[in-house]
Protein backbone atom coordinates (compact mmCIF):
# COMPACT_ATOMS: atom_id res chain seq x y z
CA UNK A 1 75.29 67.15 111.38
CA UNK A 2 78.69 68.60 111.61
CA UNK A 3 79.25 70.02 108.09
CA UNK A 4 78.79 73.53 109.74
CA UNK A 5 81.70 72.73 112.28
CA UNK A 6 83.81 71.32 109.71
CA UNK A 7 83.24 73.98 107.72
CA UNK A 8 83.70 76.70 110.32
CA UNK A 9 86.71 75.08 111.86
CA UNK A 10 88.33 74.98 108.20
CA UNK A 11 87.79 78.31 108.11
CA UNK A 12 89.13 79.25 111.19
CA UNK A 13 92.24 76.70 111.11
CA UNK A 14 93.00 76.05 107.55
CA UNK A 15 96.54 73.59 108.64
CA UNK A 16 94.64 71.60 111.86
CA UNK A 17 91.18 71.64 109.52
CA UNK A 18 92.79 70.05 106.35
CA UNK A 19 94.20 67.29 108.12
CA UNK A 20 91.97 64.92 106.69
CA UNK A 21 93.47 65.83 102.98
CA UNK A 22 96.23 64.32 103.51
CA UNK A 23 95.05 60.51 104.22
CA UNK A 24 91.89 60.88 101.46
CA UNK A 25 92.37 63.40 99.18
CA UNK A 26 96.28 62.65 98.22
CA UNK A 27 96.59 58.95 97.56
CA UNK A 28 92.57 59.46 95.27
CA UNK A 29 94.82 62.90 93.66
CA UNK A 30 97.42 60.96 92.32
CA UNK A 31 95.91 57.47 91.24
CA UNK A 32 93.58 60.57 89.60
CA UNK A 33 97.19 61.99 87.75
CA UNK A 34 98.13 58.36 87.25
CA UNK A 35 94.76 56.47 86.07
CA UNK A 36 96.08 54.51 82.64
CA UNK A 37 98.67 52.90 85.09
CA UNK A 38 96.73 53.06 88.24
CA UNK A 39 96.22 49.40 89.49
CA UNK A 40 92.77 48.06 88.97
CA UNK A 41 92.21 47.63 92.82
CA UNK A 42 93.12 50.89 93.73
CA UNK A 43 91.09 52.17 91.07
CA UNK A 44 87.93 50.50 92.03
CA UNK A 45 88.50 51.58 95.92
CA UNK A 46 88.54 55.23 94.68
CA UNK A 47 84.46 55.63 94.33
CA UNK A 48 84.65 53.94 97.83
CA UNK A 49 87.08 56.39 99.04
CA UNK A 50 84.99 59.60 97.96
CA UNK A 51 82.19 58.51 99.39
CA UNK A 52 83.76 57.59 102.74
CA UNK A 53 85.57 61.32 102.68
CA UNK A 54 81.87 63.20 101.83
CA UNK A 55 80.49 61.10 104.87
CA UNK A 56 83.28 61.38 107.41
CA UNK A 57 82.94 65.61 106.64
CA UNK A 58 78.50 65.04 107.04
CA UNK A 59 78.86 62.97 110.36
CA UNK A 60 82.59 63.72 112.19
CA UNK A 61 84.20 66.61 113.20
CA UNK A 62 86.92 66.95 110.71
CA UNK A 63 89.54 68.26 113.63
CA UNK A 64 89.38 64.47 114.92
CA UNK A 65 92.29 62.94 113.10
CA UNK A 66 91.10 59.53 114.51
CA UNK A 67 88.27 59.58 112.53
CA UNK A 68 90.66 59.32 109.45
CA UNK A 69 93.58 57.18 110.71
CA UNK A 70 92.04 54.11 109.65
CA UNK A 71 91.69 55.17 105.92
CA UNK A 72 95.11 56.62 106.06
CA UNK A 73 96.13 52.63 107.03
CA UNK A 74 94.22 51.90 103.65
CA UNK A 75 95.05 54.28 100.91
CA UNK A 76 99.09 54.91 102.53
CA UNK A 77 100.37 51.39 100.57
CA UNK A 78 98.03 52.19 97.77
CA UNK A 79 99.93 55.75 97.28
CA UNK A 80 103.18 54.18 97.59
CA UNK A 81 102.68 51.38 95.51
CA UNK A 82 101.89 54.28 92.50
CA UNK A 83 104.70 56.72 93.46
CA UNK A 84 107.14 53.97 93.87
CA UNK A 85 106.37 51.53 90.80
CA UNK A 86 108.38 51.56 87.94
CA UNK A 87 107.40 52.47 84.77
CA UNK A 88 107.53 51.19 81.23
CA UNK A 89 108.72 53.00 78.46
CA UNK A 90 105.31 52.92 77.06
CA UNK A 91 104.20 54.48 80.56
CA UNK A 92 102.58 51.55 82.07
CA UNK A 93 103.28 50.11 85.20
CA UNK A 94 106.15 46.90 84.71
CA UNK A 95 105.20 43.52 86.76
């Protein structure tokens, strides 16, 4: 397993090593701050998106950025589509 590598290299590298917090961890943070007018795609891809970040730090090394590109393809539009989308007064999300 490499949780001890990802967790060492974290340690030692905090920038390089939380790399892959930027294409999981942001775009799942704010559909988190923004649930009541989260889409309902995005917010049934989130339990699919934790689970994929837990795995990817059990089985990769968490310095390969490859190993994350392809979810950053993924959640990217999905973070966009909430910071970008305008907003009722009532504070949902207008069509």
């Amino acid at each position: 397993m490499q949780a001890g590598y990802n967790r060492w290299f974290m340690q030692l590298n905090p920038v390089n090593g939380a790399m892959w917090v930027i294409p999981s961890l942001l775009p799942l943070t704010i559909a988190a701050c923004r649930w009541k007018t989260t889409p309902p795609a995005v917010k049934l891809f989130c339990p699919t998106l934790i689970l994929f970040c837990a795995g990817r730090l059990l089985i990769s090394k968490v310095d390969e950025f490859r190993t994350y590109s392809v979810l950053g393809l993924i959640t990217f539009p999905y973070m966009l589509a909430l910071l970008l989308a305008p907003r009722r007064e009532d504070g949902a999300i207008s069509a």
